[in-house]
PDB file of N, CA and C in Angstrom:
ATOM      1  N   UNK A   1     229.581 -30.949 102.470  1.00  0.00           N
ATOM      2  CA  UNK A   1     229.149 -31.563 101.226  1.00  0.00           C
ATOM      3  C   UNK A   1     228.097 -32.615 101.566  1.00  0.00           C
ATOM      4  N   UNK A   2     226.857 -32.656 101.101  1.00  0.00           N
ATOM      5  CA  UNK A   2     225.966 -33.264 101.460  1.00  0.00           C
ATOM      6  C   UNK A   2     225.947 -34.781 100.919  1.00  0.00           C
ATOM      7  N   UNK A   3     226.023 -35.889 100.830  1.00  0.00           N
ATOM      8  CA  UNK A   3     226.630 -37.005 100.494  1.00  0.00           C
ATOM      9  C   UNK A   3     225.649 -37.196  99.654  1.00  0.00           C
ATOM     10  N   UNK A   4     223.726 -37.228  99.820  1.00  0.00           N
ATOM     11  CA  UNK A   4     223.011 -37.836  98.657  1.00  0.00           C
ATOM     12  C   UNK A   4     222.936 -37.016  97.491  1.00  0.00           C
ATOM     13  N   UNK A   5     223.677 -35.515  97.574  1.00  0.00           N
ATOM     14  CA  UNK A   5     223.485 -34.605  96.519  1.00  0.00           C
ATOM     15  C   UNK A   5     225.076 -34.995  95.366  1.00  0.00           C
ATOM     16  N   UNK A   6     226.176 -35.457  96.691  1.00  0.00           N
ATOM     17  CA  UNK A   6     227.175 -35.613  95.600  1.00  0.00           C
ATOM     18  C   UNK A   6     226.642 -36.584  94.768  1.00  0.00           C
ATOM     19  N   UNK A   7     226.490 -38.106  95.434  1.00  0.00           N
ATOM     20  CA  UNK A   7     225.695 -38.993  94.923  1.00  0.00           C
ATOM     21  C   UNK A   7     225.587 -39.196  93.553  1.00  0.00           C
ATOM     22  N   UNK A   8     223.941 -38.401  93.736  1.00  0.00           N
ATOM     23  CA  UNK A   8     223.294 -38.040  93.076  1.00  0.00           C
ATOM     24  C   UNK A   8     224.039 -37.263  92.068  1.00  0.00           C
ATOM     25  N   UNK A   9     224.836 -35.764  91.863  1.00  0.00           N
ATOM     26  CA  UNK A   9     225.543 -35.602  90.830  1.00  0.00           C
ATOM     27  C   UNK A   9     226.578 -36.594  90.005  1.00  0.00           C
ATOM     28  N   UNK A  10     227.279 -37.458  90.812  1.00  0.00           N
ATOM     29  CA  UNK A  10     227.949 -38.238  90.445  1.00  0.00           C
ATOM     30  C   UNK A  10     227.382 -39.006  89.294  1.00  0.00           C
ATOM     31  N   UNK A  11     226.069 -39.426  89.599  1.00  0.00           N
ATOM     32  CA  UNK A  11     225.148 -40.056  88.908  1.00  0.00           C
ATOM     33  C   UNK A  11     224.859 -39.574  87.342  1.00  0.00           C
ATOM     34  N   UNK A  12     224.867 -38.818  87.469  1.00  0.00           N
ATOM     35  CA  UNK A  12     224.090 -38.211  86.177  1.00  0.00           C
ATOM     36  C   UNK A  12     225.276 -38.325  84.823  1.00  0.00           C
ATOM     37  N   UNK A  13     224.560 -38.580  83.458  1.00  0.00           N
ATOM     38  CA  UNK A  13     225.237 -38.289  82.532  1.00  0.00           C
ATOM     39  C   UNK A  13     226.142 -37.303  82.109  1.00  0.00           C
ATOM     40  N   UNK A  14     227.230 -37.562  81.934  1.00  0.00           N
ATOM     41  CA  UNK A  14     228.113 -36.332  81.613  1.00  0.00           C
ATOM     42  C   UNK A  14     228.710 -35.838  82.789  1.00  0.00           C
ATOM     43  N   UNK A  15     228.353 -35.720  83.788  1.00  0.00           N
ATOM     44  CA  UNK A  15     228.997 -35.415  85.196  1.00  0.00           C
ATOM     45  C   UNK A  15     230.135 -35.570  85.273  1.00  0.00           C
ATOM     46  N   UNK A  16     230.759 -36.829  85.621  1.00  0.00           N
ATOM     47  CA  UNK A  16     232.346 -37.771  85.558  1.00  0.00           C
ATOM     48  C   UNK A  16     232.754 -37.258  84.611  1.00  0.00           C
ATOM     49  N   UNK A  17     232.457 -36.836  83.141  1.00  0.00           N
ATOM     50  CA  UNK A  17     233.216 -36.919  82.141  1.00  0.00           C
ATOM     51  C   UNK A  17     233.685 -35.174  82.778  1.00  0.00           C
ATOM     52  N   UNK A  18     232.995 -34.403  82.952  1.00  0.00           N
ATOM     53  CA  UNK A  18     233.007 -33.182  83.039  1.00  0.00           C
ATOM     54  C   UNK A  18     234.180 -32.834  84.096  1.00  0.00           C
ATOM     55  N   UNK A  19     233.636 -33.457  85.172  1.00  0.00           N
ATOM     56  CA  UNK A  19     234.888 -33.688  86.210  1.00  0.00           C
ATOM     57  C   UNK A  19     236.250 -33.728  85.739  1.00  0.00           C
ATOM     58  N   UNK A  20     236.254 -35.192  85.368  1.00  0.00           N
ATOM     59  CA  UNK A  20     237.744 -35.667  84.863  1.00  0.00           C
ATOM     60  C   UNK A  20     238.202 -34.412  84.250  1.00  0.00           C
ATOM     61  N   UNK A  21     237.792 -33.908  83.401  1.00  0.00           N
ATOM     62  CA  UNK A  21     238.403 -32.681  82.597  1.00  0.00           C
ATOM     63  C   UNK A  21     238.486 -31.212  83.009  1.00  0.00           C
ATOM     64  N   UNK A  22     237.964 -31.299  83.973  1.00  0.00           N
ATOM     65  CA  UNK A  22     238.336 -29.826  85.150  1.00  0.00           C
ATOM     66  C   UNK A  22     239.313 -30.153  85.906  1.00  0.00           C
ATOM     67  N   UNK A  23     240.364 -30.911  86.057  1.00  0.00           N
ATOM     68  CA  UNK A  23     241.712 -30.905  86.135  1.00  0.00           C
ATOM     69  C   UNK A  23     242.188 -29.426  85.917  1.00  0.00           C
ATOM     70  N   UNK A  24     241.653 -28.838  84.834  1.00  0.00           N
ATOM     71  CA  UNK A  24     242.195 -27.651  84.709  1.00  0.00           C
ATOM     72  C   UNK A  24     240.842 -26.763  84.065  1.00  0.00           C
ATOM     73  N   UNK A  25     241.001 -25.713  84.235  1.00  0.00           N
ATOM     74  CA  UNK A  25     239.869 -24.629  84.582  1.00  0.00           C
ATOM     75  C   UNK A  25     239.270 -24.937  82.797  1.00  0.00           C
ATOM     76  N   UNK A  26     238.315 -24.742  82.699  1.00  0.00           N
ATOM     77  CA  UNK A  26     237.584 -24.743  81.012  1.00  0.00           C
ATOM     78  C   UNK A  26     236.066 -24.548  81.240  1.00  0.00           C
ATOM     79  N   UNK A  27     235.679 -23.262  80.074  1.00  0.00           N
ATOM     80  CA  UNK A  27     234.476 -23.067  79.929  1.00  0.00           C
ATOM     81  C   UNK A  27     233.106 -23.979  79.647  1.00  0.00           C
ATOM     82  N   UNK A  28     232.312 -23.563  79.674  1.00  0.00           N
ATOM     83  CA  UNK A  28     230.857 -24.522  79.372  1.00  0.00           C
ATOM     84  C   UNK A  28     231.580 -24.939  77.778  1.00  0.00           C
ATOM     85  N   UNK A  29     231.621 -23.705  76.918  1.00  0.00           N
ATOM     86  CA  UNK A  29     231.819 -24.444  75.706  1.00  0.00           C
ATOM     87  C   UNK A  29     233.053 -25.234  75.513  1.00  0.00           C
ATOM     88  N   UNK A  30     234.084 -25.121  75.647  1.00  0.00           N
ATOM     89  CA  UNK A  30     235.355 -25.639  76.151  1.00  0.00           C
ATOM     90  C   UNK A  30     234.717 -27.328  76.423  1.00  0.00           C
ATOM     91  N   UNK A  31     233.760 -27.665  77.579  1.00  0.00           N
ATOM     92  CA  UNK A  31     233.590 -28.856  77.960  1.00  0.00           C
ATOM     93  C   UNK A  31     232.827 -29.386  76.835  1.00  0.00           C
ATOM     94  N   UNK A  32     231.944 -28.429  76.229  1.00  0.00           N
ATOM     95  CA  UNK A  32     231.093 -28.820  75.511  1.00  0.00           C
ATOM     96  C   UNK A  32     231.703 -29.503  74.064  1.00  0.00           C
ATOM     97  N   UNK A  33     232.629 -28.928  73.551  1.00  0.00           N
ATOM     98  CA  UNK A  33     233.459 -29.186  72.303  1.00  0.00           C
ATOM     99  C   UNK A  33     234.548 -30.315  72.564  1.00  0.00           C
ATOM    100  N   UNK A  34     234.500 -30.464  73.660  1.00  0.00           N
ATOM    101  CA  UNK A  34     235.955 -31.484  74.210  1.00  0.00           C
ATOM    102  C   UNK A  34     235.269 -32.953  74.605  1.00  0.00           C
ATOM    103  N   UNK A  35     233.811 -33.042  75.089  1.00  0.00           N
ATOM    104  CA  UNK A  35     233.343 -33.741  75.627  1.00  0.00           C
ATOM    105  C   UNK A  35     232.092 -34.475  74.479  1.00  0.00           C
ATOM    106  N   UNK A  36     232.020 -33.355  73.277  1.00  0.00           N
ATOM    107  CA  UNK A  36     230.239 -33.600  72.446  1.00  0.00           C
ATOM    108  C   UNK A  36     229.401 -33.316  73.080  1.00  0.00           C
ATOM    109  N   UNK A  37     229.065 -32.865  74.426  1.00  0.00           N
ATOM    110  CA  UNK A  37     228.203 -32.537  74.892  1.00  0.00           C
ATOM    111  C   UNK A  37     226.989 -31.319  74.202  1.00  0.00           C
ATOM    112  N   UNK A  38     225.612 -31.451  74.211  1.00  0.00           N
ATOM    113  CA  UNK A  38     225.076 -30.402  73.837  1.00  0.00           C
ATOM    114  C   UNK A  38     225.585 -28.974  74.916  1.00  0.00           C
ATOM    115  N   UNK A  39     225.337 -27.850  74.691  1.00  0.00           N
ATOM    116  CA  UNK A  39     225.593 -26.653  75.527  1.00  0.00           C
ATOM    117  C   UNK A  39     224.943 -26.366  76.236  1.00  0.00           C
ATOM    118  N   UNK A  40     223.296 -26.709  76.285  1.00  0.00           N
ATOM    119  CA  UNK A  40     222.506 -26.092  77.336  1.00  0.00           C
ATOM    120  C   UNK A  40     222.529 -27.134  77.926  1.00  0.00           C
ATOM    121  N   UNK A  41     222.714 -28.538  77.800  1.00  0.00           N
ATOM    122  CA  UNK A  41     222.976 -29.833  78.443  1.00  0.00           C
ATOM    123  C   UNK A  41     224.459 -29.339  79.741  1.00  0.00           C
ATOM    124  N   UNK A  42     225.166 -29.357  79.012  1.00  0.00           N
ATOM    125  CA  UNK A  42     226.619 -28.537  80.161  1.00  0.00           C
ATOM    126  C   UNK A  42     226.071 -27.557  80.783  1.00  0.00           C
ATOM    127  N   UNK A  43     225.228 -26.154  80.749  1.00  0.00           N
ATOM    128  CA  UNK A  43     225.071 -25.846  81.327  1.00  0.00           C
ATOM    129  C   UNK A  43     224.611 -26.272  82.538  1.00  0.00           C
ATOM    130  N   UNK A  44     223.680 -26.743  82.159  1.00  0.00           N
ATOM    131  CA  UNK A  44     222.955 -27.585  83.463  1.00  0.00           C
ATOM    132  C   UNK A  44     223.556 -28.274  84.607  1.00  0.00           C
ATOM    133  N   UNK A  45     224.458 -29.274  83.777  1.00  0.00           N
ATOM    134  CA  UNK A  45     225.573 -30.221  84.588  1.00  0.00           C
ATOM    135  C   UNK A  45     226.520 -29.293  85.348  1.00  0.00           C
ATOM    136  N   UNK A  46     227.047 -28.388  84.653  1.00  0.00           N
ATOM    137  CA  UNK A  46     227.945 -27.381  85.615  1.00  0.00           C
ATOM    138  C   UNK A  46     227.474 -27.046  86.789  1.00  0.00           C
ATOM    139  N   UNK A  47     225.926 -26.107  86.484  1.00  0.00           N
ATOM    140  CA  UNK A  47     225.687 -25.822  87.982  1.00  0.00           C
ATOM    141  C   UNK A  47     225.194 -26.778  88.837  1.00  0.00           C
ATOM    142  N   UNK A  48     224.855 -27.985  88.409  1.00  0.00           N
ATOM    143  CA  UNK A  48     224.503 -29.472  89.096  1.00  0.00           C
ATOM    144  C   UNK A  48     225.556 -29.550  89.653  1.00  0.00           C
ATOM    145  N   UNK A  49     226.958 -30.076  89.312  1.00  0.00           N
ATOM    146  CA  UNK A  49     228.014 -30.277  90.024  1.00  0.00           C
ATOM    147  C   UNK A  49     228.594 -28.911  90.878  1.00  0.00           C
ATOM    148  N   UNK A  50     228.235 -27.538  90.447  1.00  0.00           N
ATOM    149  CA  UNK A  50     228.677 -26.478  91.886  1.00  0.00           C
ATOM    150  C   UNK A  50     227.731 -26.832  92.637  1.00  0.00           C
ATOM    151  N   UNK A  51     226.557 -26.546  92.735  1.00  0.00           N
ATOM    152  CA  UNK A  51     225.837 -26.917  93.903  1.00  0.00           C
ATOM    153  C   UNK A  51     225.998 -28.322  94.420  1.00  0.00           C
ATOM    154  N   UNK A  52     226.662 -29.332  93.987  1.00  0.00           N
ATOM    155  CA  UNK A  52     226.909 -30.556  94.823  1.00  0.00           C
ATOM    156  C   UNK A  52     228.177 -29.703  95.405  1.00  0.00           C
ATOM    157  N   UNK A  53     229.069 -29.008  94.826  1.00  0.00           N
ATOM    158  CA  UNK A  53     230.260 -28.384  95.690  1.00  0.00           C
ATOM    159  C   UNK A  53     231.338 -29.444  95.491  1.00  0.00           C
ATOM    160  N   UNK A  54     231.255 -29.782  93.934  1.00  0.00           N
ATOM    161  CA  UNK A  54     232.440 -30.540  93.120  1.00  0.00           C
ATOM    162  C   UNK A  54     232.762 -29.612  92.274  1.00  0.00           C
ATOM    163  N   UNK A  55     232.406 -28.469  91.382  1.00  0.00           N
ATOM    164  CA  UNK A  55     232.753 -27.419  90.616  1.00  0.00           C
ATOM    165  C   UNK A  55     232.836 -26.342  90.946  1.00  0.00           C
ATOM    166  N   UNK A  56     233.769 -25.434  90.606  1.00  0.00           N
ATOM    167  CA  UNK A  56     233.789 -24.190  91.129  1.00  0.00           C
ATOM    168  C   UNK A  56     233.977 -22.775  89.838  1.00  0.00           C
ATOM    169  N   UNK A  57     233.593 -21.826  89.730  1.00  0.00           N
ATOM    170  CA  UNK A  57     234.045 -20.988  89.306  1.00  0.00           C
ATOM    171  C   UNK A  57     235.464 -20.372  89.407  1.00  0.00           C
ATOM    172  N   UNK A  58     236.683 -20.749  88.673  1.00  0.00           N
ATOM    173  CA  UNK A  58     237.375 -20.314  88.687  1.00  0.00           C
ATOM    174  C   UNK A  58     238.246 -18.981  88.444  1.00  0.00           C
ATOM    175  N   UNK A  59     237.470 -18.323  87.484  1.00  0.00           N
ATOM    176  CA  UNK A  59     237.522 -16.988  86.556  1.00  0.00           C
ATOM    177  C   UNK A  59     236.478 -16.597  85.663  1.00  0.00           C
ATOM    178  N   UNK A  60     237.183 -15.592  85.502  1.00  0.00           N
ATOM    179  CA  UNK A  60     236.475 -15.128  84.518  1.00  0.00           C
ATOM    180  C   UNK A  60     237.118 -14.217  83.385  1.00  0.00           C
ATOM    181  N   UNK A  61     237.653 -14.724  82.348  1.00  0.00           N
ATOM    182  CA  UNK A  61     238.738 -14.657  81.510  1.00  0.00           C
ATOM    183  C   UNK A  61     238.104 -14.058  80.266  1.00  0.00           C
ATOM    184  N   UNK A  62     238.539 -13.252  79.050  1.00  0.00           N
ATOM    185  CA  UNK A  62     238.275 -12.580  77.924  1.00  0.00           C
ATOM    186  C   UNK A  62     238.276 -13.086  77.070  1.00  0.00           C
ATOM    187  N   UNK A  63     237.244 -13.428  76.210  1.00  0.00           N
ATOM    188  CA  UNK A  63     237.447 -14.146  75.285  1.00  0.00           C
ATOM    189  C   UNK A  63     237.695 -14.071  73.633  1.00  0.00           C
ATOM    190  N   UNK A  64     237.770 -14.624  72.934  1.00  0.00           N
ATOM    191  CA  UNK A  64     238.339 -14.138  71.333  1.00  0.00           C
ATOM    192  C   UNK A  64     237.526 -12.861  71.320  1.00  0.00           C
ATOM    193  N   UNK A  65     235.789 -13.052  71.484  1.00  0.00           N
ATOM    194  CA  UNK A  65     235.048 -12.209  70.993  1.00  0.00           C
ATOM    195  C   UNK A  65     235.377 -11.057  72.118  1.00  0.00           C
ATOM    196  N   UNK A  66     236.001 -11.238  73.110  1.00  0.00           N
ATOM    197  CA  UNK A  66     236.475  -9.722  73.742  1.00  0.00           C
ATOM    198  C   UNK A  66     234.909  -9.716  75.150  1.00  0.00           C
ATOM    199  N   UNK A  67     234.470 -10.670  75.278  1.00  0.00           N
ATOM    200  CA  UNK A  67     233.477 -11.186  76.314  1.00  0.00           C
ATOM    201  C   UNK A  67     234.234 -11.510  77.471  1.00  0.00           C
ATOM    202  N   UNK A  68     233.597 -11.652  78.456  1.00  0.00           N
ATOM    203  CA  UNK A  68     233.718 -12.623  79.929  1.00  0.00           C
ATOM    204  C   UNK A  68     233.397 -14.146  79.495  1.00  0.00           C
ATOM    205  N   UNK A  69     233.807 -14.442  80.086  1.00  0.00           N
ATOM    206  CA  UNK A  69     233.354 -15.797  79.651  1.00  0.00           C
ATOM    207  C   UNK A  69     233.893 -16.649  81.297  1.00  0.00           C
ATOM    208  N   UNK A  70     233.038 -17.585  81.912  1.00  0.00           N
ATOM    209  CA  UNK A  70     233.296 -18.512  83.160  1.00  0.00           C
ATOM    210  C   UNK A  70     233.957 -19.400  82.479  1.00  0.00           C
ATOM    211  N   UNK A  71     235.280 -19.836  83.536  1.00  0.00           N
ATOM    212  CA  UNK A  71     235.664 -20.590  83.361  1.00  0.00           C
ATOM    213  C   UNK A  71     235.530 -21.410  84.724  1.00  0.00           C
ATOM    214  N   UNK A  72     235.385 -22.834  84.701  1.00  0.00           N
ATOM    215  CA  UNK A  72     235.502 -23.784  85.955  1.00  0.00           C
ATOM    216  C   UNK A  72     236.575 -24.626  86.113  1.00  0.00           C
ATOM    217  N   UNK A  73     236.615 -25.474  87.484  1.00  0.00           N
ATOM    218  CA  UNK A  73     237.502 -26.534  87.854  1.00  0.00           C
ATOM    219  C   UNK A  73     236.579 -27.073  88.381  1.00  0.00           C
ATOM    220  N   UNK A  74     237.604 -28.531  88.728  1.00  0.00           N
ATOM    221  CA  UNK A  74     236.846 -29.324  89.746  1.00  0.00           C
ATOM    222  C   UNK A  74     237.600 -28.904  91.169  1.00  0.00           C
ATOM    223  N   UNK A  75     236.834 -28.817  92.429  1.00  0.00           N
ATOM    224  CA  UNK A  75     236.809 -28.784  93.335  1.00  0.00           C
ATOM    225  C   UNK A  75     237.754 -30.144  94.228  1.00  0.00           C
ATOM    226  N   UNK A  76     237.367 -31.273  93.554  1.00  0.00           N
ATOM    227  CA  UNK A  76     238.231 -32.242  94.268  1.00  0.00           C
ATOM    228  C   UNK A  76     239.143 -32.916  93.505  1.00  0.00           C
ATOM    229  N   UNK A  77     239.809 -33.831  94.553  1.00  0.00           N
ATOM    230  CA  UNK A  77     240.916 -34.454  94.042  1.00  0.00           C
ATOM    231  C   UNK A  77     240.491 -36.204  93.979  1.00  0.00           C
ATOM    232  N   UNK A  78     239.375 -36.250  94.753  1.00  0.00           N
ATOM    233  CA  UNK A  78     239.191 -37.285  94.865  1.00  0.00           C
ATOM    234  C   UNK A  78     238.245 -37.713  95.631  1.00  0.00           C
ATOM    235  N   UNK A  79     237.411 -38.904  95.407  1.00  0.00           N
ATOM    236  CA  UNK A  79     235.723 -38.932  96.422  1.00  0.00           C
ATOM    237  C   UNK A  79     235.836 -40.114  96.832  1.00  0.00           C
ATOM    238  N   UNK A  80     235.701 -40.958  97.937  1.00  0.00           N
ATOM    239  CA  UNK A  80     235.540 -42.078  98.483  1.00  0.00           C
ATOM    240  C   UNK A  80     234.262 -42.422  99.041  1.00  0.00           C
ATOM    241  N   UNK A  81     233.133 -43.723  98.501  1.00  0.00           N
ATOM    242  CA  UNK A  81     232.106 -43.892  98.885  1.00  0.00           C
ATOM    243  C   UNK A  81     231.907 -44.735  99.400  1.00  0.00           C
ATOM    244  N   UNK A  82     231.431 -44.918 100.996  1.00  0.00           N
ATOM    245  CA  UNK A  82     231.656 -45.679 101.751  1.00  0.00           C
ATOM    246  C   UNK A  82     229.824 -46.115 102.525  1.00  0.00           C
ATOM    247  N   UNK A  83     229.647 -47.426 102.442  1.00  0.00           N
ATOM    248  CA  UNK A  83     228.489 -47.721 103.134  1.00  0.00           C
ATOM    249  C   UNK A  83     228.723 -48.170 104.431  1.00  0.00           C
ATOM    250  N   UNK A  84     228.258 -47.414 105.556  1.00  0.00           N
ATOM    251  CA  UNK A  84     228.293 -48.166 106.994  1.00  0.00           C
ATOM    252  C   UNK A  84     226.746 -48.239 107.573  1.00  0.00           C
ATOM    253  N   UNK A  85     227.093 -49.258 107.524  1.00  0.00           N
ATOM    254  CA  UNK A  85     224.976 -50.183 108.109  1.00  0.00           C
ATOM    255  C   UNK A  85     223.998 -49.330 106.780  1.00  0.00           C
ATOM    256  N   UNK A  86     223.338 -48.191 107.922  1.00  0.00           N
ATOM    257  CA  UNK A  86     222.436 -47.816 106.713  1.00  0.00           C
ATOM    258  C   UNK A  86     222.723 -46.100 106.183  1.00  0.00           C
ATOM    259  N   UNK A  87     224.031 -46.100 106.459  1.00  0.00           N
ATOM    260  CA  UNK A  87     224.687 -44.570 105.885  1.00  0.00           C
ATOM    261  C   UNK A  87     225.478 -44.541 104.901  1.00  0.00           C
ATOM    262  N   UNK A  88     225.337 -43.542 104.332  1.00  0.00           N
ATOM    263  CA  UNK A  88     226.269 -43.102 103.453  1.00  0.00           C
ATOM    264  C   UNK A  88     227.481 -42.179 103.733  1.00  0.00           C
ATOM    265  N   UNK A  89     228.442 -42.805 103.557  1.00  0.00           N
ATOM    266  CA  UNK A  89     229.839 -41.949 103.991  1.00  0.00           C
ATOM    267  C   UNK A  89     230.704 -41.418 103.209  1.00  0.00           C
ATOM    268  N   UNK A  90     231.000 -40.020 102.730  1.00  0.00           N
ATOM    269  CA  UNK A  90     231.774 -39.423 101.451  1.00  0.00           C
ATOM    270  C   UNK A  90     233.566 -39.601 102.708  1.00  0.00           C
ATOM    271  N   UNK A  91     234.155 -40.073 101.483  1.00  0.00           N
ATOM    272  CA  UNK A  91     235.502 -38.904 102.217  1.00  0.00           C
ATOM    273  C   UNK A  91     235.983 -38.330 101.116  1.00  0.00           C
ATOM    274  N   UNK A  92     236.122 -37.205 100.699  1.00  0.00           N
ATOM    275  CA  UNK A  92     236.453 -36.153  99.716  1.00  0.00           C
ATOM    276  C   UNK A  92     237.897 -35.435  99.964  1.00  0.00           C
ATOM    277  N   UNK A  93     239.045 -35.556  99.008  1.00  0.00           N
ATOM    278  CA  UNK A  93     239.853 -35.195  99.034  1.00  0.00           C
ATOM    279  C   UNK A  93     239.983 -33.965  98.136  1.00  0.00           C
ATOM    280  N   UNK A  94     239.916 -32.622  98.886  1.00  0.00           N
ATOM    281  CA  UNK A  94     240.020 -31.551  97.921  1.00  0.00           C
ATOM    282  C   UNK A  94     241.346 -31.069  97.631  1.00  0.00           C
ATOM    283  N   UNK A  95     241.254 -30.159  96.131  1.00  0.00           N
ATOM    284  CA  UNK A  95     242.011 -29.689  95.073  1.00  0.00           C
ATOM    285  C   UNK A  95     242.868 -28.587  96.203  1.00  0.00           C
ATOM    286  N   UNK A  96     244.489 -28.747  96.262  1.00  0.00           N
ATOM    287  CA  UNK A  96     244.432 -27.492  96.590  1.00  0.00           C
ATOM    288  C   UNK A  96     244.053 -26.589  96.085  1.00  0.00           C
ATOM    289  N   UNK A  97     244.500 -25.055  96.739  1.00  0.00           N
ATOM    290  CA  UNK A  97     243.850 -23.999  95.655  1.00  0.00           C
ATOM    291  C   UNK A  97     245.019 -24.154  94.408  1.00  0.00           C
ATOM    292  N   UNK A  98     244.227 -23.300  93.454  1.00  0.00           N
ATOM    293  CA  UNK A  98     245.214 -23.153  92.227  1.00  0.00           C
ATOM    294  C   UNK A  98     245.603 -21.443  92.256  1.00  0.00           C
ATOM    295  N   UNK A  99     246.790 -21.270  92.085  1.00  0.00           N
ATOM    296  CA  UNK A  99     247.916 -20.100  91.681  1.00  0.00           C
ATOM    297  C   UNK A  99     246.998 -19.414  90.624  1.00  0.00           C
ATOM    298  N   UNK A 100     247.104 -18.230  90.153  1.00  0.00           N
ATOM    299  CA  UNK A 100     246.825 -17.596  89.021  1.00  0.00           C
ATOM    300  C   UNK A 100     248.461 -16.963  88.696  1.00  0.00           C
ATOM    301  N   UNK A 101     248.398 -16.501  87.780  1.00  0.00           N
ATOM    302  CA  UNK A 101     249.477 -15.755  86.898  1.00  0.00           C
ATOM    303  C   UNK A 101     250.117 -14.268  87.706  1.00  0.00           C
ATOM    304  N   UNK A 102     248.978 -14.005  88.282  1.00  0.00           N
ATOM    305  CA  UNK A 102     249.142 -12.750  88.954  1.00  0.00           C
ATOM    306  C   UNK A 102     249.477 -13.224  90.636  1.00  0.00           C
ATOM    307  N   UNK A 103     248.770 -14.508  91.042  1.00  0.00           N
ATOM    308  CA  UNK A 103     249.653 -14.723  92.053  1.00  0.00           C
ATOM    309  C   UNK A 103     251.453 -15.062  91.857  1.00  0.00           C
ATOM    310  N   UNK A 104     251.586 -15.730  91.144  1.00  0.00           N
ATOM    311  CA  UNK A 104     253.133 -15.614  90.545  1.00  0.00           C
ATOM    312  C   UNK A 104     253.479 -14.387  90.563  1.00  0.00           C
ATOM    313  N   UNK A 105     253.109 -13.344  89.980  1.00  0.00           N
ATOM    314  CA  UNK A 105     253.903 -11.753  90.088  1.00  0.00           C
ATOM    315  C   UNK A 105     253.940 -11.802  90.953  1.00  0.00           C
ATOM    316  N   UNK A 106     252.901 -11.133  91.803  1.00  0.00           N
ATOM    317  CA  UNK A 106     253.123 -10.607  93.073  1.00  0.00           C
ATOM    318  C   UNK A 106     253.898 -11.307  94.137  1.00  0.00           C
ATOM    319  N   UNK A 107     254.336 -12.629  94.025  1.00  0.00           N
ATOM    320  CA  UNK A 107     255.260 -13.321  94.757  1.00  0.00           C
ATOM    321  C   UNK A 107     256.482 -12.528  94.044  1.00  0.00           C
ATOM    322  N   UNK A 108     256.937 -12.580  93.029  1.00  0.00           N
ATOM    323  CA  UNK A 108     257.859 -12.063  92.359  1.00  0.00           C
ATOM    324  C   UNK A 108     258.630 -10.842  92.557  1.00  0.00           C
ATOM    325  N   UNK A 109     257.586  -9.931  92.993  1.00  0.00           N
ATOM    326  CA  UNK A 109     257.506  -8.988  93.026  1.00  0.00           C
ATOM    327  C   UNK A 109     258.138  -8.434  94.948  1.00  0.00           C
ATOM    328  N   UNK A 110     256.986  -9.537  95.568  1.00  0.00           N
ATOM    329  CA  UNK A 110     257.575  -9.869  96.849  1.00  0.00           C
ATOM    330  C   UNK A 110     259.158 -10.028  96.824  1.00  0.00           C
ATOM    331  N   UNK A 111     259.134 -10.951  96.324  1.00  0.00           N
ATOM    332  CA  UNK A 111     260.935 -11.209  96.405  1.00  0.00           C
ATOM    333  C   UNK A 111     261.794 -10.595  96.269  1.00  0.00           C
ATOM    334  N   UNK A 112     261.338  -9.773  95.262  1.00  0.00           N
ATOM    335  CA  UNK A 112     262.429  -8.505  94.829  1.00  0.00           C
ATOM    336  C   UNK A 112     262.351  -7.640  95.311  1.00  0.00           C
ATOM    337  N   UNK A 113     261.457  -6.615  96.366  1.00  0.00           N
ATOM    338  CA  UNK A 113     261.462  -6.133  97.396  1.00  0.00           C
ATOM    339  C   UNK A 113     262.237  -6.116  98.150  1.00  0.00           C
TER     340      UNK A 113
END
């Protein structure tokens, strides 16, 4: 993770808010309706924060209209920003992974085997 790119995403409007709320996986519009954000505004910020390698694509789930639709998370659990002399120092605590529904079966399924 490159420290002036997290930074730098960190920075930007809407970023943090976006974060905080990928706690759990939610679409562009999802953030967009939860947050006021404009939509092509979230777009943007989304792939701003994957390429810092704080967001991730989590799925890709069906939606009312019977579409794909991306859904994201956040990547971490937590960012620590640290200045030593003239560096910048991240320590980043990442998300474990997250379970899907179908990992549950197939454990299930394991078991009962």
């Amino acid at each position: 993770m490159d420290p002036d790119q997290t930074l730098a995403a960190l920075g930007n409007d809407y970023n943090p808010d976006i974060l905080r709320s990928a706690y759990q996986p939610h679409s562009a519009q999802e953030f967009s309706d939860m947050l006021d954000i404009p939509i092509a505004t979230c777009y943007r910020r989304i792939e701003e924060l994957s390429e810092a390698g704080l967001l991730t694509l989590h799925d890709r789930v069906l939606s009312d209209e019977h579409r794909r639709t991306n859904v994201y998370r956040r990547e971490v659990d937590e960012i620590n920003v640290r200045f030593d002399d003239d560096e910048l120092v991240l320590n980043v605590t990442e998300r474990p992974e997250v379970k899907t529904k179908l990992d549950d079966v197939w454990r299930r399924i394991a078991q009962d085997s």
